[in-house]
Protein backbone atom coordinates (compact mmCIF):
# COMPACT_ATOMS: atom_id res chain seq x y z
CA UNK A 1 194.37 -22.97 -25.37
CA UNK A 2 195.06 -26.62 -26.79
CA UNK A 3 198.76 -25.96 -27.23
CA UNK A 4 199.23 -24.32 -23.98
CA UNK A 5 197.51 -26.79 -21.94
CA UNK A 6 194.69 -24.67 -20.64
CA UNK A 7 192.02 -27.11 -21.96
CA UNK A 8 191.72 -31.26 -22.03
CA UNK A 9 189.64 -32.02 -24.95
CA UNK A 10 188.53 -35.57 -24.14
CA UNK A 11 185.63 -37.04 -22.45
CA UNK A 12 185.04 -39.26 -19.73
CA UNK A 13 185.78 -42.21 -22.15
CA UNK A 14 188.68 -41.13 -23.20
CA UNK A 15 187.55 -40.35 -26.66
CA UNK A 16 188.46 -36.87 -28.06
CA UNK A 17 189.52 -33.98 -28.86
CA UNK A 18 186.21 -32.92 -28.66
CA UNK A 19 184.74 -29.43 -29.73
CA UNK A 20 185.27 -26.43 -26.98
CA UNK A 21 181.60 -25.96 -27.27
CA UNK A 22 181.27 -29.75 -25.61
CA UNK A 23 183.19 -29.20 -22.69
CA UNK A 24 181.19 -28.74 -19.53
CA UNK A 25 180.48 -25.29 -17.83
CA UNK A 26 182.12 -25.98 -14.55
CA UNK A 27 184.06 -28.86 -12.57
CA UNK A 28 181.00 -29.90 -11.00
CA UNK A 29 179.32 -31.07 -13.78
CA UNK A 30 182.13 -33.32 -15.12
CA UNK A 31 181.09 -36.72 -16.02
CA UNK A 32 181.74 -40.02 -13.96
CA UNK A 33 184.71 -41.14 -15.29
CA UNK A 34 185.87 -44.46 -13.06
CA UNK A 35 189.51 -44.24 -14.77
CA UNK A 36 189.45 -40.53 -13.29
CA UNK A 37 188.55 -42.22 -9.61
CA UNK A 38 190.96 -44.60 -9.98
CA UNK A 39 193.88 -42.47 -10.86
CA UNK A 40 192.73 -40.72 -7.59
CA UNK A 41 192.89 -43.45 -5.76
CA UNK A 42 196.08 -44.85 -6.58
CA UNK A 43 197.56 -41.08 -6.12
CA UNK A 44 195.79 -40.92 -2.44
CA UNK A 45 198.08 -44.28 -2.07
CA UNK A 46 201.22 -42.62 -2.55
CA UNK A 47 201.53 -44.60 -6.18
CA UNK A 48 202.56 -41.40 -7.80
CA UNK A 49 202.90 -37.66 -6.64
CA UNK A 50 201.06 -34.70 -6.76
CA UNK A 51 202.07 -32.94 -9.92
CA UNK A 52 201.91 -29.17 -10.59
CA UNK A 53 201.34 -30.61 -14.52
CA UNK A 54 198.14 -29.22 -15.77
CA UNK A 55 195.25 -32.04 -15.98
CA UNK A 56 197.83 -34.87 -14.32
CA UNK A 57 195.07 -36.83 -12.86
CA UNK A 58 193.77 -37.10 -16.56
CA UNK A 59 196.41 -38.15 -18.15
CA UNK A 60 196.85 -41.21 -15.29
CA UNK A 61 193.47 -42.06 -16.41
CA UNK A 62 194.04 -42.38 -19.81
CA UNK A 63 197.09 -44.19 -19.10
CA UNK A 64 195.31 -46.71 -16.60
CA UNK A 65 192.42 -46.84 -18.93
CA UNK A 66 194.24 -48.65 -21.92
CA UNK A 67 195.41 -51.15 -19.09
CA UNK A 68 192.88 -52.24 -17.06
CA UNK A 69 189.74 -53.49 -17.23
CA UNK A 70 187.32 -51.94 -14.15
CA UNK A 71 184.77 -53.54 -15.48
CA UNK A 72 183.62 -55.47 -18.92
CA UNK A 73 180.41 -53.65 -19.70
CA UNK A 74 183.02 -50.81 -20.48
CA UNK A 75 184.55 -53.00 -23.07
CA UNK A 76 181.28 -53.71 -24.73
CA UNK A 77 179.99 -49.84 -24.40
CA UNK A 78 176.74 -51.02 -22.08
CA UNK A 79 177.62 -48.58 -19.28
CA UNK A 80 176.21 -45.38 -20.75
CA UNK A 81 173.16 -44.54 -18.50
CA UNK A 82 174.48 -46.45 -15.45
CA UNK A 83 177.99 -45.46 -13.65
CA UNK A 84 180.63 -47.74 -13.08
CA UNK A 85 181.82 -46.19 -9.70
CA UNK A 86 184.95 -47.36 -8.21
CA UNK A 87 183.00 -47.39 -4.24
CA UNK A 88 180.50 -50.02 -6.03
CA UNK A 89 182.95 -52.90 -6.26
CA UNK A 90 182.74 -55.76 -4.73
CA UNK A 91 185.72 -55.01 -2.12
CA UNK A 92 187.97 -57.65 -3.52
CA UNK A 93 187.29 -56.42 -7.40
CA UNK A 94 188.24 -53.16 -5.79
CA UNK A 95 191.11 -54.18 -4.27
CA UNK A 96 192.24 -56.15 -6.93
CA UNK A 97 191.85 -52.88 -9.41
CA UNK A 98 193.57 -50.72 -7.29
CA UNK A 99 196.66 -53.37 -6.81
CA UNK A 100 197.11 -53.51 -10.72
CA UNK A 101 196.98 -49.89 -11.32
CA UNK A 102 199.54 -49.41 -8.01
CA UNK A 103 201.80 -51.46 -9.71
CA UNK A 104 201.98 -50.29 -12.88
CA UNK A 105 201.71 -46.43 -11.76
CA UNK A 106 205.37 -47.51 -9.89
CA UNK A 107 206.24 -49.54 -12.76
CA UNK A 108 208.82 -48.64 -15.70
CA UNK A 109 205.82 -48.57 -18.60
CA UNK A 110 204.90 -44.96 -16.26
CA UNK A 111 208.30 -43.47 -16.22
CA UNK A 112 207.60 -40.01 -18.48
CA UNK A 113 204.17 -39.90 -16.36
CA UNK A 114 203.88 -36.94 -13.93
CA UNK A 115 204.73 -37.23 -10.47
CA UNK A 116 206.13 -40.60 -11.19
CA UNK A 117 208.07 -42.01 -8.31
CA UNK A 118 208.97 -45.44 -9.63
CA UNK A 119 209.68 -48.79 -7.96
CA UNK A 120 209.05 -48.17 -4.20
């Protein structure tokens, strides 16, 4: 299932491949994972396109997650137990996230990504 993309083996930290047996049941009961929200949000912004690729909004977060820093407690592993939520920032912190990860979503580093639009 691997090799025919019918399964992402990574968690919500990016870490992987994980075991089959660790994946959740169902959708709902995926695991915060802020890179995930953000991804969203930059899409919902028109900084990429929908993409028929399988697991596109997953990839975006790995790619936005070695690039930006949501918050520092991630860096130093002191978030398990609490979420770091994108809708919790302080509205500037939010907006300043979301303006890095618009950028580079259009920028050249994405090109390859899916549903990349480019400079816009």
């Amino acid at each position: 299932m691997h090799k025919i993309r019918l399964v992402y083996l990574f968690d919500n930290y990016g870490g992987g491949p994980i075991c089959p047996k660790e994946l959740c049941g169902h959708i709902k009961d995926l695991a915060n994972d802020p890179y995930r929200s953000l991804a969203w949000e930059v899409r919902s912004r028109y900084g990429y396109a929908k993409s028929p690729h399988a697991f596109a909004e997953f990839l975006w977060a790995d790619f936005l997650r070695i690039r930006i820093i949501i918050d520092n407690g991630i860096l130093k592993d002191k978030i398990k137990g609490s979420e770091v939520l994108i809708g919790n920032l302080s509205e500037e912190h939010r907006k300043e996230v979301i303006d890095e990860a618009m950028a580079l979503a259009r920028s050249p580093e994405a090109a390859g990504m899916p549903g990349y639009i480019g400079q816009g």
